[in-house]
C-alpha atoms as a PDB file:
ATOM      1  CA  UNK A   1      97.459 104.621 116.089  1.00  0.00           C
ATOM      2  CA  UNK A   2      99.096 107.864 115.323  1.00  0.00           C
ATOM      3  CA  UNK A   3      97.457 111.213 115.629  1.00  0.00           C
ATOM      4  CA  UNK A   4      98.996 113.702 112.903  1.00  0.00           C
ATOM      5  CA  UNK A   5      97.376 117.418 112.921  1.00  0.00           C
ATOM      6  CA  UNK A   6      97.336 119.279 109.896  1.00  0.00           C
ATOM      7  CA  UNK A   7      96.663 122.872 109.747  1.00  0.00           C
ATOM      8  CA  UNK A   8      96.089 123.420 105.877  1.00  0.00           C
ATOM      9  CA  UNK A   9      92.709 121.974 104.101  1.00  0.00           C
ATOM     10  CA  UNK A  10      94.809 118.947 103.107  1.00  0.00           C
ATOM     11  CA  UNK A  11      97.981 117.282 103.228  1.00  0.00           C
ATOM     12  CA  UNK A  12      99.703 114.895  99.888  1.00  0.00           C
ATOM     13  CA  UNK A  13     100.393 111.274 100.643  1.00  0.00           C
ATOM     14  CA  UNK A  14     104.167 112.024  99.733  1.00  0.00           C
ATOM     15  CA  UNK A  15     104.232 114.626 101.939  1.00  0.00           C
ATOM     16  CA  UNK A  16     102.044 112.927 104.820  1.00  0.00           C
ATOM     17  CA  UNK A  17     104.781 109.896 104.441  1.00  0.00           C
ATOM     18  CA  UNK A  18     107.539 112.218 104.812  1.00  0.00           C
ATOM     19  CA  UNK A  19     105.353 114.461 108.071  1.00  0.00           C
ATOM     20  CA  UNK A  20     105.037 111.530 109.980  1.00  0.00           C
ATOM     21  CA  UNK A  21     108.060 109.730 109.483  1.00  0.00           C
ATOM     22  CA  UNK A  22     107.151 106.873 108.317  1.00  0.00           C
ATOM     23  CA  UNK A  23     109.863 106.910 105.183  1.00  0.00           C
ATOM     24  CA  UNK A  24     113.159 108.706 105.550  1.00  0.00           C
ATOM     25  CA  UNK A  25     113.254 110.491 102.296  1.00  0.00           C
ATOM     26  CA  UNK A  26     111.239 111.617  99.138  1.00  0.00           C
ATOM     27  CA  UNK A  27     111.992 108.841  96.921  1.00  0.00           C
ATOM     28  CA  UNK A  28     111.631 106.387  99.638  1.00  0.00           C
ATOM     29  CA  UNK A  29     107.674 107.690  99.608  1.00  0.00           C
ATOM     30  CA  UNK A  30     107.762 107.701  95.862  1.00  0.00           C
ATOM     31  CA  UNK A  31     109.167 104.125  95.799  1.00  0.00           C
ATOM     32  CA  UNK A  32     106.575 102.766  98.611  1.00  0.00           C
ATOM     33  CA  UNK A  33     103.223 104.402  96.929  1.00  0.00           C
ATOM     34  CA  UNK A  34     104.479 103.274  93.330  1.00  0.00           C
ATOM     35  CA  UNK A  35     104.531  99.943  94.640  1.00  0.00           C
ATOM     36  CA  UNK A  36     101.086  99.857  96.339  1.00  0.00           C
ATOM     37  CA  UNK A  37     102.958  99.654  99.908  1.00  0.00           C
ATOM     38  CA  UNK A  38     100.427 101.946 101.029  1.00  0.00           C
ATOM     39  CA  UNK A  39      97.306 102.071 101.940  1.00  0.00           C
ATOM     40  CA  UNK A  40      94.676 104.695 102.411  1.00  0.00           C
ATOM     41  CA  UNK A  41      91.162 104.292 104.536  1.00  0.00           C
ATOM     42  CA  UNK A  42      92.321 100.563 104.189  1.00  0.00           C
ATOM     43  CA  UNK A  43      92.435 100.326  99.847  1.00  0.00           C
ATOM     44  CA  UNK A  44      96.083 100.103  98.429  1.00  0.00           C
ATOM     45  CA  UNK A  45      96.981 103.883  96.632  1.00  0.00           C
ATOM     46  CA  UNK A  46      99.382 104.613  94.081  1.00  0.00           C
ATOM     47  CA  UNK A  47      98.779 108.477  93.818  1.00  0.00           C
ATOM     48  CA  UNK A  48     101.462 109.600  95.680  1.00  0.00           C
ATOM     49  CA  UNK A  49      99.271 113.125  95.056  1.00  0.00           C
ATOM     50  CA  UNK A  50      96.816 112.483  96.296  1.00  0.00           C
ATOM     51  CA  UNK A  51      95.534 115.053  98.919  1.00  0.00           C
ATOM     52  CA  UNK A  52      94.513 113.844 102.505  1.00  0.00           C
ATOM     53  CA  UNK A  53      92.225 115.325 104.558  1.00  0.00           C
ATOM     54  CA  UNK A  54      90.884 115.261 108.330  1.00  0.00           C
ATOM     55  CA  UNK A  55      89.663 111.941 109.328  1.00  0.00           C
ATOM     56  CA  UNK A  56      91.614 110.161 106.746  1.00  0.00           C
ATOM     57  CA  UNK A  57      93.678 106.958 107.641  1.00  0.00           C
ATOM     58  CA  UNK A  58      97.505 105.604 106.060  1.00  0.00           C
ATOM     59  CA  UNK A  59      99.075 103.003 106.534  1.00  0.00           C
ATOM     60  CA  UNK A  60     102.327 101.903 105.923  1.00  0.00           C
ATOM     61  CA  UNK A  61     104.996  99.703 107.262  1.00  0.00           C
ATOM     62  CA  UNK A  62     102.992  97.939 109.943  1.00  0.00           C
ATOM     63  CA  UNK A  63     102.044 101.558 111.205  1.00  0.00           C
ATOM     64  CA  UNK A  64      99.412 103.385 110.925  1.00  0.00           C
ATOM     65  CA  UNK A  65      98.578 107.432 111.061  1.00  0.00           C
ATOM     66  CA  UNK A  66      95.376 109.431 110.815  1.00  0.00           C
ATOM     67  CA  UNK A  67      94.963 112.924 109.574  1.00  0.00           C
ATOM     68  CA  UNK A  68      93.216 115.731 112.467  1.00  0.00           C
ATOM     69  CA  UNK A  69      92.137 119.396 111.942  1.00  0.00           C
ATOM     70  CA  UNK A  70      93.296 121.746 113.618  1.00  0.00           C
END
């Protein structure tokens, strides 16, 4: 598993998608959350919003990332 640090209070999922390279493009993250592709501490999400924080876990694409503080 992937270690991504963060050095704001939270990250989006979009973003986070995008930060860790697990989708090329913007609309490649919109297209995977709308779907339910992706999963967040292990439960599909389809906020592509939604803020992350330290500690939190995504998965996507047979890969999988968590969130660290600084």
């Amino acid at each position: 598993m992937e270690k991504i640090s963060i050095e704001t209070e939270f990250i989006k999922l979009d973003a986070l998608l995008k930060y860790a390279a697990l989708v090329s493009s913007g609309g490649e993250a919109k297209a995977a959350v709308q779907e339910g592709l992706v999963s967040v501490n292990g439960q599909a999400c389809t906020q592509r919003g939604k803020k992350l924080r330290p500690g939190d876990r995504v998965s996507f694409g047979g890969k999988t990332v968590e969130i660290t503080g600084v």
